[in-house]
N, C-alpha and C. Protein backbone atom coordinates (compact mmCIF):
# COMPACT_ATOMS: atom_id res chain seq x y z
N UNK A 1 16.02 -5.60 -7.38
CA UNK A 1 14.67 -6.04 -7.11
C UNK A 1 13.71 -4.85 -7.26
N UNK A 2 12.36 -5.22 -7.71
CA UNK A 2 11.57 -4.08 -7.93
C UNK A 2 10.78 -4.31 -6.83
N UNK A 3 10.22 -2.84 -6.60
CA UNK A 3 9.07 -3.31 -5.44
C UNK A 3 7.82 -2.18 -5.69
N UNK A 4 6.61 -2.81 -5.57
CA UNK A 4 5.20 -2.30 -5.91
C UNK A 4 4.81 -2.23 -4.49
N UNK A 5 4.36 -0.70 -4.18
CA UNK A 5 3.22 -0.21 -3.10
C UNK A 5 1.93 -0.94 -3.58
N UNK A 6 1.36 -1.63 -2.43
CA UNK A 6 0.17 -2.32 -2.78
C UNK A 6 -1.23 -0.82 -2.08
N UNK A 7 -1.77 -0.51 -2.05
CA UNK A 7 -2.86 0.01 -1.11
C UNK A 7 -4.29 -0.15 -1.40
N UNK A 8 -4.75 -0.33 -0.57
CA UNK A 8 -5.91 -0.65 -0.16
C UNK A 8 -6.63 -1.98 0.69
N UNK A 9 -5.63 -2.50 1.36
CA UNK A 9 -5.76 -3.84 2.24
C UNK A 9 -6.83 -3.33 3.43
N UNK A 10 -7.54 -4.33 4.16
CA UNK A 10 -8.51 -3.73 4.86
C UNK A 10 -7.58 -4.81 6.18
N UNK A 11 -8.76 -5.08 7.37
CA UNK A 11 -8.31 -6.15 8.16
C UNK A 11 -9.15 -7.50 7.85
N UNK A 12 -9.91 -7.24 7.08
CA UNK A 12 -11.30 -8.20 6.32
C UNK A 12 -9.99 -9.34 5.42
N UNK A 13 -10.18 -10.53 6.09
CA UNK A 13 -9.26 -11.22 5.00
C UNK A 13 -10.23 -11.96 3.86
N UNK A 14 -11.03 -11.03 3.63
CA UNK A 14 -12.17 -11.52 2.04
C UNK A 14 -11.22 -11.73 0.92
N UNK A 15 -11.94 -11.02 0.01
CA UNK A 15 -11.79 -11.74 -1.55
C UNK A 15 -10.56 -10.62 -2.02
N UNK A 16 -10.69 -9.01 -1.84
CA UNK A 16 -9.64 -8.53 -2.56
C UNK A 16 -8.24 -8.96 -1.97
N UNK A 17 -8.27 -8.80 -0.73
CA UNK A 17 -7.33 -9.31 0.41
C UNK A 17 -6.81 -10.75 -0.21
N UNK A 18 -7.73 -11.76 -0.09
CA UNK A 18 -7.16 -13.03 -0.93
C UNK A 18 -6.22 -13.01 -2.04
N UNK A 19 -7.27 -12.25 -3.19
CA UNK A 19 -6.27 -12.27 -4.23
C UNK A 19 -5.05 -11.88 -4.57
N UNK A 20 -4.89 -10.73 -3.95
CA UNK A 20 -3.48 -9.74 -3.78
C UNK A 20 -2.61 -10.95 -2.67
N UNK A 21 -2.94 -11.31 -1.97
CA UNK A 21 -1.81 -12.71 -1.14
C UNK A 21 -1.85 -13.55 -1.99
N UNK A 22 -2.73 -14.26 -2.84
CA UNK A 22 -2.23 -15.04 -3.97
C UNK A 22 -1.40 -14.80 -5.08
N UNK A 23 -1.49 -13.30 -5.58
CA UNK A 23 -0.56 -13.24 -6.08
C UNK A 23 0.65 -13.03 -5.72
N UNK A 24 1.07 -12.67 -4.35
CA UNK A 24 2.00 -12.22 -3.61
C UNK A 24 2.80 -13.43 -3.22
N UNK A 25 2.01 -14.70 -2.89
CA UNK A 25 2.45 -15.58 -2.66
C UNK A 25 3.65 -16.21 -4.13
N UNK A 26 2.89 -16.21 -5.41
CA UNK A 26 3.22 -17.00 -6.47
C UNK A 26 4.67 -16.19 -6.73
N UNK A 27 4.35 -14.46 -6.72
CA UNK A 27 5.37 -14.02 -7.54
C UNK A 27 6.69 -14.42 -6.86
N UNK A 28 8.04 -14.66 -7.89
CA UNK A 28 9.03 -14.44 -7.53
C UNK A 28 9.39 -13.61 -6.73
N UNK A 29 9.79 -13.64 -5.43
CA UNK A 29 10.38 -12.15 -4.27
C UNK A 29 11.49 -12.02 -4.59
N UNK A 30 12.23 -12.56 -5.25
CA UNK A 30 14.10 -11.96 -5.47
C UNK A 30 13.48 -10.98 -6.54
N UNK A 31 12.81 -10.99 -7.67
CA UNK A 31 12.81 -10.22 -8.35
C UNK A 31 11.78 -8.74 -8.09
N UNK A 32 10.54 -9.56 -7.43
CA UNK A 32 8.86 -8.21 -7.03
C UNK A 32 8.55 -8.52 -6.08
N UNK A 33 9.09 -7.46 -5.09
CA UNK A 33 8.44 -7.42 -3.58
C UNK A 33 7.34 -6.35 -3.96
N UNK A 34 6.52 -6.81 -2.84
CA UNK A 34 4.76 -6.05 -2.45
C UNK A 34 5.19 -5.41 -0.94
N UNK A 35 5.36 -4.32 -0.73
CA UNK A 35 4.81 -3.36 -0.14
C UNK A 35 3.57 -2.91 0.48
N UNK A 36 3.19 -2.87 1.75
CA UNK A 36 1.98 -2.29 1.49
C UNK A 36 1.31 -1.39 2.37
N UNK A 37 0.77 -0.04 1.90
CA UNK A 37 0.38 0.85 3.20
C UNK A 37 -1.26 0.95 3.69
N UNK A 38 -1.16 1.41 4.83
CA UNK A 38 -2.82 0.79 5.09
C UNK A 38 -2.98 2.10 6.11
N UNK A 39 -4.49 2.01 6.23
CA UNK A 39 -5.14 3.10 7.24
C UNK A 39 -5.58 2.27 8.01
N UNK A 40 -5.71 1.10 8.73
CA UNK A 40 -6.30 0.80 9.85
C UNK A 40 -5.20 0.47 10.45
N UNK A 41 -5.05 -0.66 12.00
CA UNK A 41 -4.03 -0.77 13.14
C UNK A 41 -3.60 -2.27 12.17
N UNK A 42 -4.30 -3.11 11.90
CA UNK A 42 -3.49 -4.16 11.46
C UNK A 42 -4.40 -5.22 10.01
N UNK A 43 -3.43 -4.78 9.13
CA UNK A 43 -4.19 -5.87 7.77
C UNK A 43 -4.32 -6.93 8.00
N UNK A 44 -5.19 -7.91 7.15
CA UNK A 44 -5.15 -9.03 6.61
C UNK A 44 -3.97 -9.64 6.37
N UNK A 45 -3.54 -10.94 6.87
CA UNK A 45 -2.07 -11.64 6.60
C UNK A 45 -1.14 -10.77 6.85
N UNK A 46 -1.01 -9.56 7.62
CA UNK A 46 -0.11 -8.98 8.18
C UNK A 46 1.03 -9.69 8.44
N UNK A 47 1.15 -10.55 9.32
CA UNK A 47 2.44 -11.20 9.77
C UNK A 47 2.84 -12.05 8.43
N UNK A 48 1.93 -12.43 7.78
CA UNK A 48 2.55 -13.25 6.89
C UNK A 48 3.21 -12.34 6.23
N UNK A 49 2.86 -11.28 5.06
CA UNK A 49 3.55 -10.48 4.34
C UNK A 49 4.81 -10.29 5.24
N UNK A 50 5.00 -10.26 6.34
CA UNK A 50 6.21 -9.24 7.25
C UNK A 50 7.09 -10.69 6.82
N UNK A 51 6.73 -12.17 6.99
CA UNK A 51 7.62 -13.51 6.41
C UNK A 51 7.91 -13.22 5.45
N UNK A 52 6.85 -13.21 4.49
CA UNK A 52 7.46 -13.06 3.03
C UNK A 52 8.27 -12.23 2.50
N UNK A 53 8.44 -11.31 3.76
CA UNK A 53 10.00 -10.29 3.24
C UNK A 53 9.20 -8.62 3.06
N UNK A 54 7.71 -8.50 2.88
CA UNK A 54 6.99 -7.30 2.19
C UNK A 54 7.17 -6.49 3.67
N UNK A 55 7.14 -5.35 3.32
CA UNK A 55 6.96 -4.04 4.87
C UNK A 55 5.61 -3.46 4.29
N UNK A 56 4.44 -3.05 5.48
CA UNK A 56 3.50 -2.92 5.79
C UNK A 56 3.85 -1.30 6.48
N UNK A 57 3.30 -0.28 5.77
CA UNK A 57 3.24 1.11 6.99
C UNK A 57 1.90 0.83 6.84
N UNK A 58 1.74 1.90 8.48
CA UNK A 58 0.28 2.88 8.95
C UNK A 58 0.43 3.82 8.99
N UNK A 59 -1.17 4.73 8.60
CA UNK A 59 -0.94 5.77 8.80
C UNK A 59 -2.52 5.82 9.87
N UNK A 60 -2.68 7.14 9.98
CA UNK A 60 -3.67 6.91 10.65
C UNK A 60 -5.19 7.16 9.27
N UNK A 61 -6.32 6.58 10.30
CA UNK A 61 -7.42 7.02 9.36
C UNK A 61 -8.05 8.09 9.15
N UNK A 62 -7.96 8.37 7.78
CA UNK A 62 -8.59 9.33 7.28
C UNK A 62 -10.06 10.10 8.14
N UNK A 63 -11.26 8.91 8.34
CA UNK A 63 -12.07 9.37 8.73
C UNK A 63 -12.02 9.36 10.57
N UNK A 64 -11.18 9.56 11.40
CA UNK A 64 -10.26 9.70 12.30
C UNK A 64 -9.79 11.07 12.98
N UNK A 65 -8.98 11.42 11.34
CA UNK A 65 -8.35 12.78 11.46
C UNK A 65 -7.59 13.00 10.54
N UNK A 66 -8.52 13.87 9.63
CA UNK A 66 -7.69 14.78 8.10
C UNK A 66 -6.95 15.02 8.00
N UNK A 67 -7.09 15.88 8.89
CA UNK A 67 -5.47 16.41 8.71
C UNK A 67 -4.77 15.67 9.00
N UNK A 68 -4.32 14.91 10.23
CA UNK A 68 -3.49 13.56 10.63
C UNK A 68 -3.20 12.82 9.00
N UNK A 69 -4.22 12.25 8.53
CA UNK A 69 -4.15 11.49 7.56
C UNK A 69 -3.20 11.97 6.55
N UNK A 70 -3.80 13.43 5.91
CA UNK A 70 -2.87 14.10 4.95
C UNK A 70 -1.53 14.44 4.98
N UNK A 71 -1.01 14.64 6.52
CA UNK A 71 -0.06 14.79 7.05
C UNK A 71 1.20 13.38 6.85
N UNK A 72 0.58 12.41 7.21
CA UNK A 72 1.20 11.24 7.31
C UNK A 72 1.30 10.55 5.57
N UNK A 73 0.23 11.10 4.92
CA UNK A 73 0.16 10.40 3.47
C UNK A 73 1.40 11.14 2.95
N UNK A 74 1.47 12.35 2.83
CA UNK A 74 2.49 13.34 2.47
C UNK A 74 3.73 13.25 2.49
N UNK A 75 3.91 12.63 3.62
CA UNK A 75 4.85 12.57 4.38
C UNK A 75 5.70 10.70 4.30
N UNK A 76 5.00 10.12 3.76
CA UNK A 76 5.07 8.56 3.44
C UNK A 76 5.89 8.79 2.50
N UNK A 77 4.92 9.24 1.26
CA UNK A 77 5.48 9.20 -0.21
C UNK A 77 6.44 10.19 -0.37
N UNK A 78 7.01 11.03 0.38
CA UNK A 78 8.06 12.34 0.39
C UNK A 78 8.98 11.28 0.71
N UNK A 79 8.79 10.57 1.83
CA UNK A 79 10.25 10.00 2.35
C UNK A 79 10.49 8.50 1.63
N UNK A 80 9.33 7.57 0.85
CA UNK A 80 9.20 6.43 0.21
C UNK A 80 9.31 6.45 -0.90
N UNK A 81 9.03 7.26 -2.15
CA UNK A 81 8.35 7.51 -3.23
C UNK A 81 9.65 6.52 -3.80
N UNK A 82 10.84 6.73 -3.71
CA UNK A 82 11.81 6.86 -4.44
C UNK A 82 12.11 4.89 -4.79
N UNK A 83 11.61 4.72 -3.87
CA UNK A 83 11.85 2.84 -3.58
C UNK A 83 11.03 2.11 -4.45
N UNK A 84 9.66 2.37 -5.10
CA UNK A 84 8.82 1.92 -5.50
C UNK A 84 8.90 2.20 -7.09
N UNK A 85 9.03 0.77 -7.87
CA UNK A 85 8.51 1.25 -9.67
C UNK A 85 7.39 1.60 -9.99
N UNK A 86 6.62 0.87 -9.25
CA UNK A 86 4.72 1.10 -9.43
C UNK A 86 4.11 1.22 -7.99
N UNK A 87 2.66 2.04 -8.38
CA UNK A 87 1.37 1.40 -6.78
C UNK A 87 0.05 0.93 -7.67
N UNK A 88 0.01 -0.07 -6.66
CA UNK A 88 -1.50 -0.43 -6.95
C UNK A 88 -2.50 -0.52 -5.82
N UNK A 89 -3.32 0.03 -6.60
CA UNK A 89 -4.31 1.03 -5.48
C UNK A 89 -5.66 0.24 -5.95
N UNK A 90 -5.99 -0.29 -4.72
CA UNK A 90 -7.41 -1.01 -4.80
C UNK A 90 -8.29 -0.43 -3.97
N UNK A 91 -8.90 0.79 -4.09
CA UNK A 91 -9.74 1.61 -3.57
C UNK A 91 -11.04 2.19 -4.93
N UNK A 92 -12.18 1.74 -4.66
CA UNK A 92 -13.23 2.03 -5.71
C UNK A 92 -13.62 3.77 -5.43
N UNK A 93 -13.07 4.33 -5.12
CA UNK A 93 -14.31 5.91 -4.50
C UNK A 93 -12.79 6.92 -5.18
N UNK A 94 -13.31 8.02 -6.07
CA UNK A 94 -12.32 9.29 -6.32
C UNK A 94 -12.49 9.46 -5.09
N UNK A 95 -12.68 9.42 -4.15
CA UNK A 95 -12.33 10.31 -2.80
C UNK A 95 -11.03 9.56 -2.26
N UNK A 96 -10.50 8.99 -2.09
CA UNK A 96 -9.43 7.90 -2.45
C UNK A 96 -8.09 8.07 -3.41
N UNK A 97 -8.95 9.34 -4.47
CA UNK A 97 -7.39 9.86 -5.90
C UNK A 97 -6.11 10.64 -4.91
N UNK A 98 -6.19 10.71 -3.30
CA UNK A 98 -5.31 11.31 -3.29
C UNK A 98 -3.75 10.40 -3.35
N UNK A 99 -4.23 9.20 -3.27
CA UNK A 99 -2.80 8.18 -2.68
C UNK A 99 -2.17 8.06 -4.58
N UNK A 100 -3.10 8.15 -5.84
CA UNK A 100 -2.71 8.67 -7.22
C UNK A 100 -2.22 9.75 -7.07
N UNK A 101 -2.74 10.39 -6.94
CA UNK A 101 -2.17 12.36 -6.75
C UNK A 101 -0.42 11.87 -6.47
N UNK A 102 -0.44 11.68 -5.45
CA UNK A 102 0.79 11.68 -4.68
C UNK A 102 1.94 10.92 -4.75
N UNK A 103 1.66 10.03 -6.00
CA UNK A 103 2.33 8.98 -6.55
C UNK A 103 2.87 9.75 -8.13
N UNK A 104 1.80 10.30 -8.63
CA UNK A 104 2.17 11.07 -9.41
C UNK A 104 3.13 12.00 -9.29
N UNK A 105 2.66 13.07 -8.64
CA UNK A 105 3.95 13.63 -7.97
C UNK A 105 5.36 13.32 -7.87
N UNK A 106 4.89 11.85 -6.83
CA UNK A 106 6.80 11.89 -6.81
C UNK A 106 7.26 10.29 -7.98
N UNK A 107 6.32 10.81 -8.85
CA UNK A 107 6.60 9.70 -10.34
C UNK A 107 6.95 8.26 -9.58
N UNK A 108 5.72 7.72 -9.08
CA UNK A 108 5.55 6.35 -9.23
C UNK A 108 4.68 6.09 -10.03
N UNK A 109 4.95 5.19 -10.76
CA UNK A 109 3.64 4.37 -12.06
C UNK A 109 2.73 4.09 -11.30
N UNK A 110 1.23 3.98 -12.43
CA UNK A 110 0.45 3.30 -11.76
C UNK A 110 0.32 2.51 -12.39
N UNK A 111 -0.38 0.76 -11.94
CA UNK A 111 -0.16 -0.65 -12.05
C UNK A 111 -1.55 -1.00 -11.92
């Protein structure tokens, strides 16, 4: 089974949130599980993804505590990197390239 890091889920169950559970919903899960890591306490359809079989980390937020944040991002993809074929990263701001950076690094595609 392949599995794609999703990031950028908020707790807002709007429109990007929607679409990423619609597709999450349709795809085959024996073959593409969704993953997904987040900076706030709890996403959108949280419990549902946890049914559908997907794991959800936290880290803490960035605008919170930097260092915390960098610490824990670092530290995700050091100990995760290896599980994932692709990430897809739904964040509009380069201030945001670090969760690319770090995917790069430990050679996950980007999607």
């Amino acid at each position: 089974m392949q599995r794609v890091l999703v990031v950028g889920m908020t707790e807002n169950p709007g429109g990007m949130e929607s679409v990423i559970m619609g597709y999450y919903r349709a795809v085959n899960r024996n073959r593409l599980q969704f993953d997904f890591l987040a900076n706030v306490p709890e996403i959108a359809y949280e419990s549902e993804i946890r049914q559908l079989g997907g794991e959800v980390y936290h880290i803490p937020a960035r605008h919170k505590s930097v260092a915390a944040f960098y610490r824990a991002l670092n530290r995700f993809f050091k100990d995760n990197a290896s599980k994932y074929q692709s990430i897809w990263v739904n964040q509009c701001s380069l201030a945001n390239i670090s969760y690319l950076s770090l995917a790069k690094k430990y050679q996950i595609k980007k999607e």
